[in-house]
C-alpha atoms as a PDB file:
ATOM      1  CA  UNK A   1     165.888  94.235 120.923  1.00  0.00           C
ATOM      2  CA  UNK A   2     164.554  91.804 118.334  1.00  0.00           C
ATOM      3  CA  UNK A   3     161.138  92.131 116.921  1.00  0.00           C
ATOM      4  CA  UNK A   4     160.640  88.381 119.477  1.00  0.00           C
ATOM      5  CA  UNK A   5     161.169  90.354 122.360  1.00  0.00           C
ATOM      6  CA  UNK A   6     159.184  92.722 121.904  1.00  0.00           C
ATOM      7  CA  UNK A   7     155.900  90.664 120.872  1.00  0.00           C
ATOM      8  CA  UNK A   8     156.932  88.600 124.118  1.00  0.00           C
ATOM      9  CA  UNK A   9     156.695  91.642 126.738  1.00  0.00           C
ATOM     10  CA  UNK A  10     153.991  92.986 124.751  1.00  0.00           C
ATOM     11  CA  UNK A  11     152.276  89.750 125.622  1.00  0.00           C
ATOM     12  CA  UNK A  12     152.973  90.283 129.041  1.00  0.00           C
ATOM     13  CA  UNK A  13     151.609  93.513 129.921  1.00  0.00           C
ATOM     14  CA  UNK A  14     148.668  92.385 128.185  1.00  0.00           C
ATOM     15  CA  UNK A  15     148.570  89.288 130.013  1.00  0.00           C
ATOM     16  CA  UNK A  16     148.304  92.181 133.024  1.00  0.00           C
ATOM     17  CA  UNK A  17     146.025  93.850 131.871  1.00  0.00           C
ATOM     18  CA  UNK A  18     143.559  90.993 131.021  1.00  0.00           C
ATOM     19  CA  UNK A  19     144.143  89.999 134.959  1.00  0.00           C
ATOM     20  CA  UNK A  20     143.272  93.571 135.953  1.00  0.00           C
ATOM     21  CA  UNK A  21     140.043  93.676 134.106  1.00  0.00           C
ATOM     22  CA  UNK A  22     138.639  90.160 135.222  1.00  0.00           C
ATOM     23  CA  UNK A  23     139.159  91.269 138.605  1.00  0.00           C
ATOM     24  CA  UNK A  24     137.459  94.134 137.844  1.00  0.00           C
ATOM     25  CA  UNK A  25     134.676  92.373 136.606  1.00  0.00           C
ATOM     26  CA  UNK A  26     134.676  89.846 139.854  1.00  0.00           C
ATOM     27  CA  UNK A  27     134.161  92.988 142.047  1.00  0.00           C
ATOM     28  CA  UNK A  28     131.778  94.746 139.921  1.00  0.00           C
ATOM     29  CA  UNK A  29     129.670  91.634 140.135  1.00  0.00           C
ATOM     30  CA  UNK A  30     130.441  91.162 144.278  1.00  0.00           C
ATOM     31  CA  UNK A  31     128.939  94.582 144.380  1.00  0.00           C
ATOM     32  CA  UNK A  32     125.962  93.939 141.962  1.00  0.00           C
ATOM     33  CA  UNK A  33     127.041  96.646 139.435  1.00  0.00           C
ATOM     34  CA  UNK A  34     124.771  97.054 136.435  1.00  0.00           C
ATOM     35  CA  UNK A  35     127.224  97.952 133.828  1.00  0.00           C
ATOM     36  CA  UNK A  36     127.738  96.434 130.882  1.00  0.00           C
ATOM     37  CA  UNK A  37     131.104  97.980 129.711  1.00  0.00           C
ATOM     38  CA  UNK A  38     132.802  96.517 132.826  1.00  0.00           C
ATOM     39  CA  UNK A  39     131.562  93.094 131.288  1.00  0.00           C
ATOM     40  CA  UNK A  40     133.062  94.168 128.158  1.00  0.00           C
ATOM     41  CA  UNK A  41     136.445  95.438 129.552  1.00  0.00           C
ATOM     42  CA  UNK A  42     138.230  92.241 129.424  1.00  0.00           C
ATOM     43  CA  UNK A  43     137.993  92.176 125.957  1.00  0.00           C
ATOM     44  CA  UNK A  44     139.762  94.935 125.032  1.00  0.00           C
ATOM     45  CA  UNK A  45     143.072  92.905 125.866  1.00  0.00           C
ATOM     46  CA  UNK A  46     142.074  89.512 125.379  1.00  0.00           C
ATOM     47  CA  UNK A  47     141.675  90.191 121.399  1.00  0.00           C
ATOM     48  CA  UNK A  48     145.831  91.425 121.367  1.00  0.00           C
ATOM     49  CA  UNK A  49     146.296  88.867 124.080  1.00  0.00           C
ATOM     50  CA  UNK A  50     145.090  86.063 121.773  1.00  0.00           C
ATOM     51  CA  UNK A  51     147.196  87.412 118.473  1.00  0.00           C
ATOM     52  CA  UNK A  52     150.244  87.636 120.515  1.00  0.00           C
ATOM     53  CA  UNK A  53     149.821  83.704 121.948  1.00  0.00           C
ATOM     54  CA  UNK A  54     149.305  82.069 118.943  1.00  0.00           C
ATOM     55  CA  UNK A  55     152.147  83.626 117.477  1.00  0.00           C
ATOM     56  CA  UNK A  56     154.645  83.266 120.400  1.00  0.00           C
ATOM     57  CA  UNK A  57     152.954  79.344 120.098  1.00  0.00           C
ATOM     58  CA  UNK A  58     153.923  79.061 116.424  1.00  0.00           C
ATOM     59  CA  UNK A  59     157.676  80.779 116.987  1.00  0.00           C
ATOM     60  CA  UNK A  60     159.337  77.786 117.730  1.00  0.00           C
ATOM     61  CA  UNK A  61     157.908  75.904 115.001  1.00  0.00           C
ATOM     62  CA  UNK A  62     158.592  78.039 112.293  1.00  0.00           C
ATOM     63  CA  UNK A  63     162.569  78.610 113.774  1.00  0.00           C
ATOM     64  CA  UNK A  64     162.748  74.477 113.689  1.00  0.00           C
ATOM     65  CA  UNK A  65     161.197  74.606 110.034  1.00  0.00           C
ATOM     66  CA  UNK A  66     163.702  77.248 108.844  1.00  0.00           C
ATOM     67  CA  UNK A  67     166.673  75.501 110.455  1.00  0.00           C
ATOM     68  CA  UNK A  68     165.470  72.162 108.502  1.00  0.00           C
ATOM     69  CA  UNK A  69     165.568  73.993 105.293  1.00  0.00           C
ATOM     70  CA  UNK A  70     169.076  76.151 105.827  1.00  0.00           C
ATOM     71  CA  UNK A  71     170.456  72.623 106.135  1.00  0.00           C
ATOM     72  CA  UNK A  72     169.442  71.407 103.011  1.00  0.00           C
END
């Protein structure tokens, strides 16, 4: 499996993940929970979430910039 693949489901389960914990956080706040880290949770895989995005954005950019210059 190529290195693309990987960052792609990687992506995914964070993409879970991130769901998980803002639902979390909706329910924490339905019940009036006073806790901070729940707040907080989301975060943990929004940061990996965000690296992943922007470089599964970039990918097909920098395949159509290589191609250009292998023809040249």
């Amino acid at each position: 499996m190529s290195t693309h693949m990987w960052i792609r489901q990687i992506h995914r389960w964070l993409s879970m993940a991130f769901t998980l914990a803002v639902i979390a956080n909706i329910v924490a706040m339905i019940m009036q929970v006073q806790a901070v880290w729940i707040g907080f949770l989301a975060f943990v895989p929004l940061i990996p979430l965000l690296a992943t995005g922007l470089y599964l954005f970039a990918l097909p950019y920098v395949r159509r910039g290589t191609r250009v210059n292998e023809a040249r």
